[in-house]
C-alpha atoms as a PDB file:
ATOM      1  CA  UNK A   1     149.963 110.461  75.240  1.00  0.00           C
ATOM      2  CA  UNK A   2     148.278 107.015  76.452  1.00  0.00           C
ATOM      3  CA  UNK A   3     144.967 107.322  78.075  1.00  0.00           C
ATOM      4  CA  UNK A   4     142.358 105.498  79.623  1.00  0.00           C
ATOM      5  CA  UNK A   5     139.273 107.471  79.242  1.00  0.00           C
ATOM      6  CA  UNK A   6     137.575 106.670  76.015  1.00  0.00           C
ATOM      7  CA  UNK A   7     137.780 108.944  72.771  1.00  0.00           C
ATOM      8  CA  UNK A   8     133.474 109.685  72.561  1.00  0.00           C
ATOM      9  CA  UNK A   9     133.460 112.193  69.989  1.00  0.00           C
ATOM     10  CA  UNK A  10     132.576 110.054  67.128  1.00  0.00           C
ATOM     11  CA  UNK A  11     129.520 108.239  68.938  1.00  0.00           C
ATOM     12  CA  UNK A  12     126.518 109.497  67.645  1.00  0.00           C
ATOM     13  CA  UNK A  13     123.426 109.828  69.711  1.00  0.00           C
ATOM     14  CA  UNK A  14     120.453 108.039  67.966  1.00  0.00           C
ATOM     15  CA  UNK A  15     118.044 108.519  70.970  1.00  0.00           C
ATOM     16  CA  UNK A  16     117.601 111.737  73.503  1.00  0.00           C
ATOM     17  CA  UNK A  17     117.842 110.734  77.038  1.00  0.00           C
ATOM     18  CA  UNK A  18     117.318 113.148  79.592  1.00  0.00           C
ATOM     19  CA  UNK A  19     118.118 112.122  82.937  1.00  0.00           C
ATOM     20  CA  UNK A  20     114.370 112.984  84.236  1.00  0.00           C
ATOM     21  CA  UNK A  21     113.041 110.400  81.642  1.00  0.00           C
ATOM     22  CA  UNK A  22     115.397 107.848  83.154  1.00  0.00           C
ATOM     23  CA  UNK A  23     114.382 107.996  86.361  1.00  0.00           C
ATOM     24  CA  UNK A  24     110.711 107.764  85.325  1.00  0.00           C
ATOM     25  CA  UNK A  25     111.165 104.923  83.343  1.00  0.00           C
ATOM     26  CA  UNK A  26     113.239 103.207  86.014  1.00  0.00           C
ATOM     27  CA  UNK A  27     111.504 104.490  88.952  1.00  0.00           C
ATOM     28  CA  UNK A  28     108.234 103.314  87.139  1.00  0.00           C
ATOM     29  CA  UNK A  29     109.653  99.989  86.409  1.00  0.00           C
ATOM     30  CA  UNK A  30     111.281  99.165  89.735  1.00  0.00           C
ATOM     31  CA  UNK A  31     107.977 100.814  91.919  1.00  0.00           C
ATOM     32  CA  UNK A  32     106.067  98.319  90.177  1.00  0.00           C
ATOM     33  CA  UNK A  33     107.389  95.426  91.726  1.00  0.00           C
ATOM     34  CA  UNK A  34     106.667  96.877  94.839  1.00  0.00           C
ATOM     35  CA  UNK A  35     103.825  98.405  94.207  1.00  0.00           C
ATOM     36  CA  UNK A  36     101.118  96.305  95.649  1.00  0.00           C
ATOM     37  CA  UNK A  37     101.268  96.962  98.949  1.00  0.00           C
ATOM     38  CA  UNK A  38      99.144  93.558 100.032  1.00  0.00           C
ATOM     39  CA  UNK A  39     101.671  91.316  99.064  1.00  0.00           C
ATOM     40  CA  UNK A  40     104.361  93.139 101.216  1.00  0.00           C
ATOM     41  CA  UNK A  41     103.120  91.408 104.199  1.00  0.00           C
ATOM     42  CA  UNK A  42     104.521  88.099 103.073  1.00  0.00           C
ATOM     43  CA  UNK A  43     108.106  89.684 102.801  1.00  0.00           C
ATOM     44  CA  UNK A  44     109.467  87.990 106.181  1.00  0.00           C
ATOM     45  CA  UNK A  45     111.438  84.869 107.134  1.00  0.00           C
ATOM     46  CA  UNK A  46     109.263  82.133 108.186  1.00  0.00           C
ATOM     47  CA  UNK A  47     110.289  78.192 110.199  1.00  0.00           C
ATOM     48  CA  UNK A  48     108.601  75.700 108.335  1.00  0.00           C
ATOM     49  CA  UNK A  49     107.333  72.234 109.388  1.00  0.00           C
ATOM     50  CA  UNK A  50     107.556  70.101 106.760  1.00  0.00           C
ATOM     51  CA  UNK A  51     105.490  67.090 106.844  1.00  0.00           C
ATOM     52  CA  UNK A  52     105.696  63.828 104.130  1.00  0.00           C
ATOM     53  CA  UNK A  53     102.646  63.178 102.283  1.00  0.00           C
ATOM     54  CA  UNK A  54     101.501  60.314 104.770  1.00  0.00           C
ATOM     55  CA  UNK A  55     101.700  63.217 107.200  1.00  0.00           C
ATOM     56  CA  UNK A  56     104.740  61.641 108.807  1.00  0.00           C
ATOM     57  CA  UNK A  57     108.179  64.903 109.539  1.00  0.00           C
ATOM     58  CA  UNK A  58     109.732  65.185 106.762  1.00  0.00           C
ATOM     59  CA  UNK A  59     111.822  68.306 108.023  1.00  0.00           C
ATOM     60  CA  UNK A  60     111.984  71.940 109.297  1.00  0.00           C
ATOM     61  CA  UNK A  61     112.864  74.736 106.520  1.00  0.00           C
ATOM     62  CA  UNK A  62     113.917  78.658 107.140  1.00  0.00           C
ATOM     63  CA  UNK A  63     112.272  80.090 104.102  1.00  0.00           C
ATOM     64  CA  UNK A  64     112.280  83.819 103.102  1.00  0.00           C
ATOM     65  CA  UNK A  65     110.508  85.699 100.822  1.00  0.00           C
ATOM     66  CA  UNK A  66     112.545  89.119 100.334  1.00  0.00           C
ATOM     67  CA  UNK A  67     110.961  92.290  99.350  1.00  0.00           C
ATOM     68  CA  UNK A  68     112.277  92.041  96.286  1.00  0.00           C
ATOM     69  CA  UNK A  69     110.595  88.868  95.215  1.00  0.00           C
ATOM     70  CA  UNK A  70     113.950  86.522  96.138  1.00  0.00           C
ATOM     71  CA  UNK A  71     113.729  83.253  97.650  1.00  0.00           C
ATOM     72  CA  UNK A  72     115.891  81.530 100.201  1.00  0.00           C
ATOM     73  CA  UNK A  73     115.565  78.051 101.724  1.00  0.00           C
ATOM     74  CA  UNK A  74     117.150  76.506 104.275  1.00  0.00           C
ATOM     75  CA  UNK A  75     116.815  72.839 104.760  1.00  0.00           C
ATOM     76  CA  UNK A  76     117.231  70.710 108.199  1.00  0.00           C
ATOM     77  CA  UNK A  77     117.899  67.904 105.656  1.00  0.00           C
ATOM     78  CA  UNK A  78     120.406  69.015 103.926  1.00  0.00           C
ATOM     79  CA  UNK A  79     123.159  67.040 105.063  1.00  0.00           C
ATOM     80  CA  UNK A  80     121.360  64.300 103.315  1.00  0.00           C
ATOM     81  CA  UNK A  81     120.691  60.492 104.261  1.00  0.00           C
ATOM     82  CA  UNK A  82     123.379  58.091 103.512  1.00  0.00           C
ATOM     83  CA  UNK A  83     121.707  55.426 101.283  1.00  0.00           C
ATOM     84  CA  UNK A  84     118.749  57.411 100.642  1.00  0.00           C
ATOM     85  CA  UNK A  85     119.834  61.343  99.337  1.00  0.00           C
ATOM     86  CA  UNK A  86     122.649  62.729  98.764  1.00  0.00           C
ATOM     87  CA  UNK A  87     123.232  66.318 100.481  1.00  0.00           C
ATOM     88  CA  UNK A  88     122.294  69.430  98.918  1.00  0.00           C
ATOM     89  CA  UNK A  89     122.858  73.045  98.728  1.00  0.00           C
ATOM     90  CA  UNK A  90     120.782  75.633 100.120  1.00  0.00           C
ATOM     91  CA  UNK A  91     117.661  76.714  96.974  1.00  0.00           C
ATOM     92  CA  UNK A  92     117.663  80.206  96.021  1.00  0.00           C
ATOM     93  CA  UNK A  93     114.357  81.682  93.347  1.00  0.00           C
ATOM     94  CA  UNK A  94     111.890  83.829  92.927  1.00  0.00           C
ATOM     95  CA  UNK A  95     108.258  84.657  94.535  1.00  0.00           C
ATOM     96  CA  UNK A  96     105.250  85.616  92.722  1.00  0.00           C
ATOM     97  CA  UNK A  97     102.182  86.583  94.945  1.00  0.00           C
ATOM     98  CA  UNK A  98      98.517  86.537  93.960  1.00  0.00           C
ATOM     99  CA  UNK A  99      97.588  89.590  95.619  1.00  0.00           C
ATOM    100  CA  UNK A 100      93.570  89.837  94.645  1.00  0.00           C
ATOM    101  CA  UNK A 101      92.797  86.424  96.178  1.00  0.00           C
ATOM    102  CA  UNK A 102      91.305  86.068  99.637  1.00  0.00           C
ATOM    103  CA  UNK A 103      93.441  84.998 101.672  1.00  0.00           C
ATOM    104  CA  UNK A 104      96.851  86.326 100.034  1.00  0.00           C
ATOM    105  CA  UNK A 105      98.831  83.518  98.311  1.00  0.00           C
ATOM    106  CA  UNK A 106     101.610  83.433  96.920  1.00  0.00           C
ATOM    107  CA  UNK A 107     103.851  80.562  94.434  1.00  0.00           C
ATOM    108  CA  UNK A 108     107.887  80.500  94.916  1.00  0.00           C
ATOM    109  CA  UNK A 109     110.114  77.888  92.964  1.00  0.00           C
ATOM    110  CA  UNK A 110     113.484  77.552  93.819  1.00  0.00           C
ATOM    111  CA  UNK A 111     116.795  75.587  92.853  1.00  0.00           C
ATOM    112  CA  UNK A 112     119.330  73.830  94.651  1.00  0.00           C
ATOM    113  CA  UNK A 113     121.911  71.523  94.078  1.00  0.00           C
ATOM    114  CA  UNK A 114     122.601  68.214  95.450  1.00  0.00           C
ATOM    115  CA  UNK A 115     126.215  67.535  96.265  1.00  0.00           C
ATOM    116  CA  UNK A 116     128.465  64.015  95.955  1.00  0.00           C
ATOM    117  CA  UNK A 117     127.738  61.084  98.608  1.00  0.00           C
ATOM    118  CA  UNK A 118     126.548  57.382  99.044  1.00  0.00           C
ATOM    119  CA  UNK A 119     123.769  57.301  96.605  1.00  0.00           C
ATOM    120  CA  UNK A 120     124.558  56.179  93.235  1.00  0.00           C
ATOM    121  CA  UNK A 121     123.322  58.606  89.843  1.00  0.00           C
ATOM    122  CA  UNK A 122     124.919  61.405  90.046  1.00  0.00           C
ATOM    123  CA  UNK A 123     125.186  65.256  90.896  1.00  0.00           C
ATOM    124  CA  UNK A 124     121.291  66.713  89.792  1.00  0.00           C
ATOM    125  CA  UNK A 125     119.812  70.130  90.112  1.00  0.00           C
ATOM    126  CA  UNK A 126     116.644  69.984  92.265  1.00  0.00           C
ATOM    127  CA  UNK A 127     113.411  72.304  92.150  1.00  0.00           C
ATOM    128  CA  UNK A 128     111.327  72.973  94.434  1.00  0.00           C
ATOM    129  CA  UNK A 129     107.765  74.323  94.006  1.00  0.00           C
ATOM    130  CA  UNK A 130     106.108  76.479  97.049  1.00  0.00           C
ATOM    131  CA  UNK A 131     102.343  77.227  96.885  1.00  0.00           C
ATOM    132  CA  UNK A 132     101.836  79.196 100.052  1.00  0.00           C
ATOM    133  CA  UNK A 133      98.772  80.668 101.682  1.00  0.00           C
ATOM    134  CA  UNK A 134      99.444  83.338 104.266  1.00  0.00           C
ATOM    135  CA  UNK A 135      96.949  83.698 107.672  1.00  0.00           C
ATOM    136  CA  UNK A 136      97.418  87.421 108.196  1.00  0.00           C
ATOM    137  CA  UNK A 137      95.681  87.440 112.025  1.00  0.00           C
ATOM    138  CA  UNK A 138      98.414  84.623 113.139  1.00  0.00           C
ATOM    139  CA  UNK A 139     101.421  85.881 110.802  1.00  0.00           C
ATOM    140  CA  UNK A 140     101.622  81.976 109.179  1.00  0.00           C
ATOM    141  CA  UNK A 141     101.487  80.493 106.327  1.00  0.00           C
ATOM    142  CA  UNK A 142     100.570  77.285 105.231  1.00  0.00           C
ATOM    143  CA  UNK A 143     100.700  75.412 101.401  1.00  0.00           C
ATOM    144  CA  UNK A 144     102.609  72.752  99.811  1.00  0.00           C
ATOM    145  CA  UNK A 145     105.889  71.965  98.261  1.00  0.00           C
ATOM    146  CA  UNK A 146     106.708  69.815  95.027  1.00  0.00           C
ATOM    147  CA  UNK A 147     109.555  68.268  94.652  1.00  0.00           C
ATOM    148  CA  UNK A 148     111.661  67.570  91.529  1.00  0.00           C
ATOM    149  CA  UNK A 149     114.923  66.294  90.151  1.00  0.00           C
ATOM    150  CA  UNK A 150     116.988  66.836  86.916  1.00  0.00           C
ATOM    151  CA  UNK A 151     119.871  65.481  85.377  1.00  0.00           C
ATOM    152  CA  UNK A 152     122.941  68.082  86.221  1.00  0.00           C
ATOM    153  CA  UNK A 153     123.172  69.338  82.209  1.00  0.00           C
ATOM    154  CA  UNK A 154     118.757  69.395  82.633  1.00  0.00           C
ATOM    155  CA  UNK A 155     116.891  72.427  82.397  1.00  0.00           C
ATOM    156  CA  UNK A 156     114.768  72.878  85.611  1.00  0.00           C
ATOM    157  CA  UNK A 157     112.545  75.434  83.877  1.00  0.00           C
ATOM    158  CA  UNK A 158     111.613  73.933  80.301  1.00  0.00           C
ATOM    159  CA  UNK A 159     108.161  73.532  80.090  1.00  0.00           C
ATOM    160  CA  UNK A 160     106.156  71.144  80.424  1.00  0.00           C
ATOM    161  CA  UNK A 161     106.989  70.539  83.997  1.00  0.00           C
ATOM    162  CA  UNK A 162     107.313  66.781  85.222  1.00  0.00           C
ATOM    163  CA  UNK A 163     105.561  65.086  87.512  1.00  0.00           C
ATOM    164  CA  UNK A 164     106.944  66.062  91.148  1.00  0.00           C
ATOM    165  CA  UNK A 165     109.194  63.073  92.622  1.00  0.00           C
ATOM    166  CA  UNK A 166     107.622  63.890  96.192  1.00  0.00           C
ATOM    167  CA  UNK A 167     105.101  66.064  97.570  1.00  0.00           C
ATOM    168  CA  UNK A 168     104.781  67.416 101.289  1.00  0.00           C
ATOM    169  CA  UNK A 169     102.348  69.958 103.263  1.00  0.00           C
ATOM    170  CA  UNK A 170     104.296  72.651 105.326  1.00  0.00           C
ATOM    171  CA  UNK A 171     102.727  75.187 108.369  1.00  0.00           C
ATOM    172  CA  UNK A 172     105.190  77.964 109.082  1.00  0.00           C
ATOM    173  CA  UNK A 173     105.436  80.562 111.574  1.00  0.00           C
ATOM    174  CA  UNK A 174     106.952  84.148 111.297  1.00  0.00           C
ATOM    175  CA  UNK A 175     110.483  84.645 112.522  1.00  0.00           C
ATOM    176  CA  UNK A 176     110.954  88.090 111.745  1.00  0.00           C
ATOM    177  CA  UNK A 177     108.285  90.982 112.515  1.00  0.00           C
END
């Protein structure tokens, strides 16, 4: 008779699990990540003003930091210039937070994608490096962002790291409570 459960009798068990010691280990791995209660007060969505490094707009940003140490960015830019970018997705990474410094900072780095239009070279993955300082009175956050380019088949996080093609200063103010 056909079946689709699978025959286990002839796996042998090399290692006893019981199902308390799983949840320890799991529970003791996953806590961890949110166990430092001081960074959880970065975990929010914040609207960024972006400024060039001649202090002139560059562009407004949604950026949030998730609980779980994701990273989403939203960029008023990315529809791109014609002759000078090309437009690009929105960047999706990771957070770190340095939760023993006074005031509470934090470093993200993010990818995106930049999509076909007028200016020549080429589809390229684009990073984006985040050092952010949070002002826990006012709920903002302040820092600056790095800027860098790869070639499509690139890796955006071999070692060493490049030289950022542009550099900018944010301020950003809580959206969320």
């Amino acid at each position: 008779m056909f079946s689709l459960r699978p025959d286990i009798s002839g796996i042998k068990r090399k290692f006893p699990v019981s199902a308390l010691g799983m949840a320890l280990c799991c529970g003791m791995a996953i806590g961890g990540a949110h166990a430092d209660s001081t960074c959880g007060v970065l975990s929010a969505t914040y609207l960024l003003t972006v400024l060039n490094s001649d202090g002139s707009f560059a562009a407004r940003q949604l950026i949030t930091l998730t609980e779980d140490r994701n990273v989403i960015v939203d960029d008023s830019a990315d529809g791109g210039v014609p002759g000078v970018f090309n437009p690009f997705t929105t960047a999706q990474g990771t957070w770190e937070c340095e939760s023993r410094s006074s005031p509470i900072q934090a470093d993200a780095t993010a990818l995106f994608f930049s999509l076909p239009g007028s200016v020549s070279g080429g589809q390229t993955i684009g990073r984006i490096d985040y050092e952010i300082t949070l002002h826990a009175v006012s709920k903002s956050i302040s820092g600056t962002i790095d800027l860098r380019f790869f070639p499509l088949t690139g890796n955006p996080l071999a070692t060493p790291m490049p030289a950022p093609n542009a550099s900018f200063t944010f301020t950003g103010v809580r959206v969320t409570n």
